[in-house]
Protein backbone atom coordinates (compact mmCIF):
# COMPACT_ATOMS: atom_id res chain seq x y z
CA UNK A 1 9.00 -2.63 3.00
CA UNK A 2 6.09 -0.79 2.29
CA UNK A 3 6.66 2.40 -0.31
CA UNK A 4 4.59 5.34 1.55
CA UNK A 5 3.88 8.07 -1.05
CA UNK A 6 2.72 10.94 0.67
CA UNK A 7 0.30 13.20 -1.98
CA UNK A 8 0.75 16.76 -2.23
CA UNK A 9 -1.41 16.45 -5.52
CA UNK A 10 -2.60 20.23 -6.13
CA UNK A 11 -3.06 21.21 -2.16
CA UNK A 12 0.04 23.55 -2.84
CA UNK A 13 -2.99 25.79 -4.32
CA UNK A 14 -0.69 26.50 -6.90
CA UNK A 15 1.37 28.37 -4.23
CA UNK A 16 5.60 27.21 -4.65
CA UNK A 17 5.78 28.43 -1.30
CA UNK A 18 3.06 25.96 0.49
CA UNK A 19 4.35 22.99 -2.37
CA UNK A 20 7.74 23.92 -0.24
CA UNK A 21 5.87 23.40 3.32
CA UNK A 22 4.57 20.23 1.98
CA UNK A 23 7.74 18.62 1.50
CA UNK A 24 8.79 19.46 4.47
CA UNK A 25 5.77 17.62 6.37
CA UNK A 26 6.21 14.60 4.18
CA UNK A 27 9.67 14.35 5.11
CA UNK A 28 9.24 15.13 8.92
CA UNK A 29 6.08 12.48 8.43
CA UNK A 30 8.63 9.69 7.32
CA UNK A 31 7.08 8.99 3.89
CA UNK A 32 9.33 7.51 1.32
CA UNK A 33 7.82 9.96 -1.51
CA UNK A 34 6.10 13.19 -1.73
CA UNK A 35 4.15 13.46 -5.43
CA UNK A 36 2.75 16.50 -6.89
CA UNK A 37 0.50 16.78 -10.17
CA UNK A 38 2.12 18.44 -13.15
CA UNK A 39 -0.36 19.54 -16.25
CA UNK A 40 -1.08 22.32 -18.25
CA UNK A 41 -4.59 22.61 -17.51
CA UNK A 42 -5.04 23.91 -21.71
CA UNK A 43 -3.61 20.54 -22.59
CA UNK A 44 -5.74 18.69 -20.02
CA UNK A 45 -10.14 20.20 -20.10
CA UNK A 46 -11.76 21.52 -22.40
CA UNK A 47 -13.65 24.90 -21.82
CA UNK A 48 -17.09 22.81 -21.12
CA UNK A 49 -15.44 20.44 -18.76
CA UNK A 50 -17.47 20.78 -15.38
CA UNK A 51 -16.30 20.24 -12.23
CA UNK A 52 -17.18 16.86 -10.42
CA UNK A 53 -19.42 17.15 -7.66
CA UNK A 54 -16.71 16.33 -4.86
CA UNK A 55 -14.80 19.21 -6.15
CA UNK A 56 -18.15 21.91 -5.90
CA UNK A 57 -18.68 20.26 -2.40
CA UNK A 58 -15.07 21.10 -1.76
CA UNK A 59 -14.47 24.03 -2.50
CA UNK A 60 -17.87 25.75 -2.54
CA UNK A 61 -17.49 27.11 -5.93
CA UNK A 62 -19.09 26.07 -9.26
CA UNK A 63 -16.82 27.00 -12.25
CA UNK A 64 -14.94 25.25 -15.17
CA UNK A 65 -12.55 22.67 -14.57
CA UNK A 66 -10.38 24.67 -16.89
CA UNK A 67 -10.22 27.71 -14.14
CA UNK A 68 -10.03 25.72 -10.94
CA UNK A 69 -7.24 23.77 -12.76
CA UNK A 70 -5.17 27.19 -14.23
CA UNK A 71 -4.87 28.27 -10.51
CA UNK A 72 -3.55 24.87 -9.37
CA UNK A 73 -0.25 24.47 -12.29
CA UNK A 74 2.72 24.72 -10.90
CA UNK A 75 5.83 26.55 -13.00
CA UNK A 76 8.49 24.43 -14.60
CA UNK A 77 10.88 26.07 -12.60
CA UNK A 78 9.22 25.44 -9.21
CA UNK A 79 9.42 21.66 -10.24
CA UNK A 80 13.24 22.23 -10.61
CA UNK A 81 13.44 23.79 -7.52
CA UNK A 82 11.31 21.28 -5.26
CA UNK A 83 12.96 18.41 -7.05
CA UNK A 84 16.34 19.84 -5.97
CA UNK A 85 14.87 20.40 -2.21
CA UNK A 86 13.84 16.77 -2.15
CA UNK A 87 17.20 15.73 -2.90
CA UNK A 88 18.66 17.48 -0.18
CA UNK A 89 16.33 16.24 2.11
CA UNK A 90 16.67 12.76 1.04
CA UNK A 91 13.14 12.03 0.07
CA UNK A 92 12.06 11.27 -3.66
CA UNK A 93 10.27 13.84 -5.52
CA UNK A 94 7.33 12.59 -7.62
CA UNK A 95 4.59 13.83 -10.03
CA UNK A 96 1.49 12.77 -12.03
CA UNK A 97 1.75 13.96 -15.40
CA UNK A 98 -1.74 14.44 -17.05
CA UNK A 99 -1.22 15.28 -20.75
CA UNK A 100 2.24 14.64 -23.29
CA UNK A 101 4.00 18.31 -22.48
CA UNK A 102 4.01 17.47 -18.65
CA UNK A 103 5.35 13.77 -19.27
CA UNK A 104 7.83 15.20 -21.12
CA UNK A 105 8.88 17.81 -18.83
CA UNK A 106 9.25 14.95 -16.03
CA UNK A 107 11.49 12.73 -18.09
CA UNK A 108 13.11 15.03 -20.29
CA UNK A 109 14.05 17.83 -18.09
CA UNK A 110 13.77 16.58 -14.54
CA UNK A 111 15.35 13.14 -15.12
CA UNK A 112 12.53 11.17 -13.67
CA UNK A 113 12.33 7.51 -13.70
CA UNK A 114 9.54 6.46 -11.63
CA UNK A 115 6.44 7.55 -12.98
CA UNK A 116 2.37 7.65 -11.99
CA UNK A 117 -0.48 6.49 -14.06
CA UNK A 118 -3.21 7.97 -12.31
CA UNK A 119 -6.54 6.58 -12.65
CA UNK A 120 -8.25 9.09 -15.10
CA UNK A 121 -5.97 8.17 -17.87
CA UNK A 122 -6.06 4.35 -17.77
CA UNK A 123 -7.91 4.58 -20.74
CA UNK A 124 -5.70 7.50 -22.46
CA UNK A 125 -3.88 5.18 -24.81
CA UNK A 126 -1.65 7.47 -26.54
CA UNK A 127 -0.82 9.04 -23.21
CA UNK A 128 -0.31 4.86 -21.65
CA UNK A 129 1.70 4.23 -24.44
CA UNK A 130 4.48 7.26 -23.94
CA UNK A 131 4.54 6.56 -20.54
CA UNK A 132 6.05 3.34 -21.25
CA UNK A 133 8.02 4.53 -24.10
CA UNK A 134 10.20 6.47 -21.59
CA UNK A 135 11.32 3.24 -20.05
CA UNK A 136 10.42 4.03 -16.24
CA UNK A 137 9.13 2.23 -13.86
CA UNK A 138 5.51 2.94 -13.87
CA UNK A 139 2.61 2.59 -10.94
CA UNK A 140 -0.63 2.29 -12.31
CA UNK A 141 -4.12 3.47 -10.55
CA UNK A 142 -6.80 1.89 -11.56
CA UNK A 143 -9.71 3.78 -9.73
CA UNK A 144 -13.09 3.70 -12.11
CA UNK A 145 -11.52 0.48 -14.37
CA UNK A 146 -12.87 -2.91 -15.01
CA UNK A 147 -10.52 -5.72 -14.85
CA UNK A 148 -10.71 -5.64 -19.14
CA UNK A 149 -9.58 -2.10 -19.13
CA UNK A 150 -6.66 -2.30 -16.87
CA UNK A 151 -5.86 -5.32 -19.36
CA UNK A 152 -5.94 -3.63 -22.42
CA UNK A 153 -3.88 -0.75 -20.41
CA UNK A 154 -1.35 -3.34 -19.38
CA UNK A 155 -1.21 -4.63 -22.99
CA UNK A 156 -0.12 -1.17 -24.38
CA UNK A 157 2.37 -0.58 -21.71
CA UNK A 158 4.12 -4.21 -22.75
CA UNK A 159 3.98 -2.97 -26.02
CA UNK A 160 5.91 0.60 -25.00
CA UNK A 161 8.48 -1.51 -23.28
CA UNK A 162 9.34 -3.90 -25.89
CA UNK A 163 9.03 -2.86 -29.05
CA UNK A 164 10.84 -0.39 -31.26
CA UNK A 165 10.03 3.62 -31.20
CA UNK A 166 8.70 3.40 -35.47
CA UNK A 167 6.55 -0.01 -34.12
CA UNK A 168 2.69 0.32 -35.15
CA UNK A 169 0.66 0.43 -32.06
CA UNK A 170 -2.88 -1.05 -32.58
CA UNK A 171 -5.52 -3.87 -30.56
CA UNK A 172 -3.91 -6.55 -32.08
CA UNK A 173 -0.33 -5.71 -31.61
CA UNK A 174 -1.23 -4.34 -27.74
CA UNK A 175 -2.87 -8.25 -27.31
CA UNK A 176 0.22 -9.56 -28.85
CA UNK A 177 2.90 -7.85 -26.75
CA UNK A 178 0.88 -8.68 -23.41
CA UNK A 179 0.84 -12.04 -24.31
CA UNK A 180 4.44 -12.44 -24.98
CA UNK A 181 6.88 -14.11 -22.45
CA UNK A 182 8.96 -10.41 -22.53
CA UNK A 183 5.85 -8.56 -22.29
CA UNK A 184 4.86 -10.17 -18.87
CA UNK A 185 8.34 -10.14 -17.75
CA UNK A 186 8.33 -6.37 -18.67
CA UNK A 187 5.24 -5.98 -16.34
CA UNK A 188 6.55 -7.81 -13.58
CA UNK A 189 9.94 -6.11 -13.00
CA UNK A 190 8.53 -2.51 -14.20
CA UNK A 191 5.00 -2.02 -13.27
CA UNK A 192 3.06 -1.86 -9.74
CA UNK A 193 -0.73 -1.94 -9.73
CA UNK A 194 -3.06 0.25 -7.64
CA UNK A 195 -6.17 -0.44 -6.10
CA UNK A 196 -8.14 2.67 -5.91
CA UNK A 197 -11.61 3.99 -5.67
CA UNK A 198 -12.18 7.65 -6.83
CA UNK A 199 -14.40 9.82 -4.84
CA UNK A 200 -13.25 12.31 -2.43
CA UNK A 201 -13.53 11.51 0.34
CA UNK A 202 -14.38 7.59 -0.90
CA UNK A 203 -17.28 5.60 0.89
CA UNK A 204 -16.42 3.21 3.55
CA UNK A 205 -18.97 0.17 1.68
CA UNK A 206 -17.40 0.98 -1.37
CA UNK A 207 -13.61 0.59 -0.64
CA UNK A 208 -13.17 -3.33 -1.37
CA UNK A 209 -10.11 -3.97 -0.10
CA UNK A 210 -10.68 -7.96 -1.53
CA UNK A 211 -10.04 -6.41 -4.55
CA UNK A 212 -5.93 -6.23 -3.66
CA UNK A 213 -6.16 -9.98 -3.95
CA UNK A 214 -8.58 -9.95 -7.00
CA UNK A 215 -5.98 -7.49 -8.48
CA UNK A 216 -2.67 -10.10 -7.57
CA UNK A 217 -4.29 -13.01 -9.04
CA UNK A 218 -5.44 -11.57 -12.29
CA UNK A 219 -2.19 -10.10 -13.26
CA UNK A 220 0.43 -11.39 -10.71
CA UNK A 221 1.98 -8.70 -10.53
CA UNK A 222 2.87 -6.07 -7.38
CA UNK A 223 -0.20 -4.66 -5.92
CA UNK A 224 -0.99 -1.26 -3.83
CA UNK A 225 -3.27 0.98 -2.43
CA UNK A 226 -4.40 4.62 -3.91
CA UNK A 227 -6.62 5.55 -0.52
CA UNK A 228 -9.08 8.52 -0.85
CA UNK A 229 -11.13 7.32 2.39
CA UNK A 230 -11.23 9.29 5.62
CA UNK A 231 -8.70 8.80 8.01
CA UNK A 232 -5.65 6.12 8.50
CA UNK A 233 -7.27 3.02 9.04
CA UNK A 234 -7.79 1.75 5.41
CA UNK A 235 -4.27 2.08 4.33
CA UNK A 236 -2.90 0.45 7.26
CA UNK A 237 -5.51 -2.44 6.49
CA UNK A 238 -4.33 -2.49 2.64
CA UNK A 239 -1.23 -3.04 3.88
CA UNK A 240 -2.11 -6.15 6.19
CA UNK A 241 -3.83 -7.38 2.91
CA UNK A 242 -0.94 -7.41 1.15
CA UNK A 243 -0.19 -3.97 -0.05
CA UNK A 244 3.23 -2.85 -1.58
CA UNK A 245 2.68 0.84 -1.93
CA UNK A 246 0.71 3.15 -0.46
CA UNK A 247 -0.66 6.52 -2.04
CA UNK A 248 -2.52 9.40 0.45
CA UNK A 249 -3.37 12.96 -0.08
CA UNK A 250 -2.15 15.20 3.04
CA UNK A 251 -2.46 18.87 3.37
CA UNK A 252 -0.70 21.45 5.62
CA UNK A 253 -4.73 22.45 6.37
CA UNK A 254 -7.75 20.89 5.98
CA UNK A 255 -9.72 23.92 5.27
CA UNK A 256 -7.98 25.25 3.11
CA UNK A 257 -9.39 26.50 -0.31
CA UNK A 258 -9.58 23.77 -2.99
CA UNK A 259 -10.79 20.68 -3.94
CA UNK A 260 -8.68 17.80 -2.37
CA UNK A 261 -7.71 19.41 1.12
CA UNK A 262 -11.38 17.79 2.96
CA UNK A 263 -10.56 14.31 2.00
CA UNK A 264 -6.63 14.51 2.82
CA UNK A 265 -4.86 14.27 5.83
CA UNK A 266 -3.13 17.00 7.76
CA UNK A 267 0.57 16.15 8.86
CA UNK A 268 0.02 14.67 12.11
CA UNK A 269 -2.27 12.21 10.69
CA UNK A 270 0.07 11.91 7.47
CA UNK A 271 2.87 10.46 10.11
CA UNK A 272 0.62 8.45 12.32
CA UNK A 273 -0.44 6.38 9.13
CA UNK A 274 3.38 6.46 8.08
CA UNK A 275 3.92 5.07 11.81
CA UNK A 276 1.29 2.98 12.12
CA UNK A 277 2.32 0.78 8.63
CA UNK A 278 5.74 0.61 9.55
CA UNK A 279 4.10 -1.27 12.90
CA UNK A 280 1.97 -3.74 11.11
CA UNK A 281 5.23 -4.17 8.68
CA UNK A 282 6.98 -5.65 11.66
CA UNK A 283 3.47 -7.38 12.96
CA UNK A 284 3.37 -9.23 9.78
CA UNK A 285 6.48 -11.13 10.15
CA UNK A 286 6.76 -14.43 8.48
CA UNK A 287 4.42 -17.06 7.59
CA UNK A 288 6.32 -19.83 9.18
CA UNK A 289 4.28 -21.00 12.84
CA UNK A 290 6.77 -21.82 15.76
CA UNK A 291 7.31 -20.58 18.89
CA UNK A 292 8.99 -17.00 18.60
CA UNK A 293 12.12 -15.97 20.86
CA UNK A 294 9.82 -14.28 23.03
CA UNK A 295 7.40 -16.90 23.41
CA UNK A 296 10.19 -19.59 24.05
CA UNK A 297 10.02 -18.83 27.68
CA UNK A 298 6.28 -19.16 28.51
CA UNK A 299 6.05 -21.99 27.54
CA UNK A 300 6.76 -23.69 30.81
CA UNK A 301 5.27 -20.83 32.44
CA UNK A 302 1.68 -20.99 30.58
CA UNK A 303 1.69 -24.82 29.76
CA UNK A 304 0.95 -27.94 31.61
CA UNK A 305 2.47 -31.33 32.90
CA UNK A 306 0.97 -34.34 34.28
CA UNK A 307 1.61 -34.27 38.00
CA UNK A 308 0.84 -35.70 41.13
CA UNK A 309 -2.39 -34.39 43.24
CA UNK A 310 -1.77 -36.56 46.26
CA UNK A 311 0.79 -38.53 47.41
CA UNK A 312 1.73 -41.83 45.93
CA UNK A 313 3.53 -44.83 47.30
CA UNK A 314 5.71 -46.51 45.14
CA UNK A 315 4.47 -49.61 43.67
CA UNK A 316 0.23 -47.57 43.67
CA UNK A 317 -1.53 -47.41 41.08
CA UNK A 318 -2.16 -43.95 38.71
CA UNK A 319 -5.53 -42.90 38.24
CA UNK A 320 -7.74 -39.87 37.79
CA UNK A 321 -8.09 -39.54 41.78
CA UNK A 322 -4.01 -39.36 42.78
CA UNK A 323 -3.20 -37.11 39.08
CA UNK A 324 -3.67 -33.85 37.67
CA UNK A 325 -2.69 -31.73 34.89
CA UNK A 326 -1.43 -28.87 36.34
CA UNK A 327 1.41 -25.46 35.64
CA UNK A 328 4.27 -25.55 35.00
CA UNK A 329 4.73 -27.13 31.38
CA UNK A 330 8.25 -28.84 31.36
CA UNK A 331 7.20 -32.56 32.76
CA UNK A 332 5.33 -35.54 31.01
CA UNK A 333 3.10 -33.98 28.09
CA UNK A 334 -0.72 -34.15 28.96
CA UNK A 335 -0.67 -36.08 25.72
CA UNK A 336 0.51 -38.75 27.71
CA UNK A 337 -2.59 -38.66 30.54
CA UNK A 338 -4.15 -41.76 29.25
CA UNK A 339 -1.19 -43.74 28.65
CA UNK A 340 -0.08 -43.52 32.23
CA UNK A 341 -3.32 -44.56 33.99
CA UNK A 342 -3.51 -47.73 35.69
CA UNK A 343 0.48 -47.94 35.66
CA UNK A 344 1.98 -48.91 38.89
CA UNK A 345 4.72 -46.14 39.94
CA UNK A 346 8.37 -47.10 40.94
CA UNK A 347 8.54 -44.10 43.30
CA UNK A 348 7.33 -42.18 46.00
CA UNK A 349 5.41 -38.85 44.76
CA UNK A 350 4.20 -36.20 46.58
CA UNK A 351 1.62 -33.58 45.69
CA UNK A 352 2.48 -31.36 42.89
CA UNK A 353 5.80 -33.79 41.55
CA UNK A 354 5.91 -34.29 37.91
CA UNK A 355 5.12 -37.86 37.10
CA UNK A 356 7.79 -39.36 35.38
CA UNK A 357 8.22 -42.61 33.40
């Protein structure tokens, strides 16, 4: 079954009240997880770090990433609180952490043990490496990477998970533990693999949804979907292509200050995508061909038998002129149409009689 994560991100405007709101439409949506962002925005930009163009476009504003950011941190204590609503509701709570405070926080304090890579610090060793340290089960995005990087990212998670906290990390001992039979069992039974391509909202031409299977093959290990495209359709596809998880950003309002809210969904879309995999879950079925219950009784309905199209004494001669292959399906297979011509019948036949042997 298909793990829905339903992506609150920072469209809680930094607002406990609206986070609050947003767990409730994730819930009501039917998602499986509702994930927030947790930083310090200090810890995460510098004072020159601009803004990326998606997030001027979407909010209209041109300032530091630093200040956009500070209004968008939610207080350890609203993290306590919205991971103790989640549990009441019965839907798992969730968060990115972005810098070595936050990860902390999420293990530490609020018990996590599922955790988010997100795409932006695939390349943060350190930050890779403590992630695995912790133990948890990780999801990885990979949005921006190269098949190399997610590699070398891969090799230092193997490394968290398998050697010993005083360990010296390095290339060569990263290489090493990836390469290990423990390592790549480590992978397999801890970490899931994202697809993703980051731009909000992300180009149509440039979602590559081959790259699931490009992903599966390279690393054999679980595969999903991060989708920052318009609309439901592309996650349901991922899905069809072999998707395990699925990641969206939804908002209570799509114009709503900040810089996510344009490219997310608002909650009636949120639960028509949750809807609409759960239907393509049951549409994929299994691989094996055969008849299905339903189709078991059409058969004689919708198929064909060799029958007669005039009436035939016995001891006559079948041909093409006194034979057809006609409904119902249930008589002599049309397989047979050519084995039974020029064959003298030992009965009487009238129009529309299955020929028998």
């Amino acid at each position: 079954m298909t793990l829905i994560i339903a992506e609150a991100g920072v469209n809680h405007n930094g607002d406990e009240k609206l986070a609050f709101k947003l767990v409730d439409a994730a819930f009501k949506a039917g998602a499986d997880i509702v994930k927030f962002q947790t930083f310090k925005a200090k810890n995460l930009v510098t004072e020159k770090a601009v803004q990326a163009d998606y997030q001027v476009n979407n909010t209209g504003k041109k300032e530091s990433q630093l200040d956009m950011l500070s209004r968008l941190e939610l207080s350890w204590e609203a993290h306590h609180a919205l991971l103790a609503y989640c549990k009441s509701l019965g839907i798992e709570f969730l968060s990115t952490a972005f810098d070595h405070e936050s990860l902390n926080f999420l293990v530490n304090d609020l018990g996590l043990t599922r955790l988010k890579l997100p795409s932006g610090e695939l390349t943060n060793a350190p930050l890779v490496l403590q992630h695995a340290r912790t133990g948890c089960d990780i999801i990885v995005s990979t949005g921006m990477a190269t098949l190399s990087e997610i590699e070398m990212a891969l090799g230092v998670i193997a490394f968290g998970y398998t050697t010993k906290a005083d360990s010296e990390p390095g290339l060569e001992a990263f290489q090493l533990a990836y390469a290990s039979p423990e390592g790549q069992q480590a992978l397999k039974d801890k970490v899931t693999l994202l697809h993703c391509t980051t731009e909000y909202p992300a180009p149509f031409n440039e979602i590559n949804l081959r790259v699931l299977d490009t992903l599966e093959h390279a690393f054999n290990l679980p595969i999903g979907y991060s989708d920052h495209s318009e609309g439901i359709i592309i996650p349901i596809a991922a899905v069809a292509r072999g998707a395990t998880v699925i990641e969206k950003h939804f908002t209570l309002d799509k114009t709503m200050d900040g810089p996510d809210h344009k490219a997310s969904l608002n909650p009636d879309e949120l639960k028509n995508m949750v809807d609409g995999i759960r239907q393509i879950e049951l549409a994929l079925g299994c691989s094996l061909k055969s008849p299905t219950i339903s189709e078991i009784k059409n058969k004689v309905i919708a198929r064909k038998s060799i029958v007669a199209s005039a009436q035939i004494k016995a001891g006559e001669k079948l041909t093409e002129d006194n034979v057809a292959i006609k409904r119902p399906g249930g008589g002599l297979s049309p397989y047979r149409f050519w084995d039974i011509l020029g064959k003298k019948t030992n009965r009487d036949y009238l129009p529309g009689d299955y020929i028998v042997e």
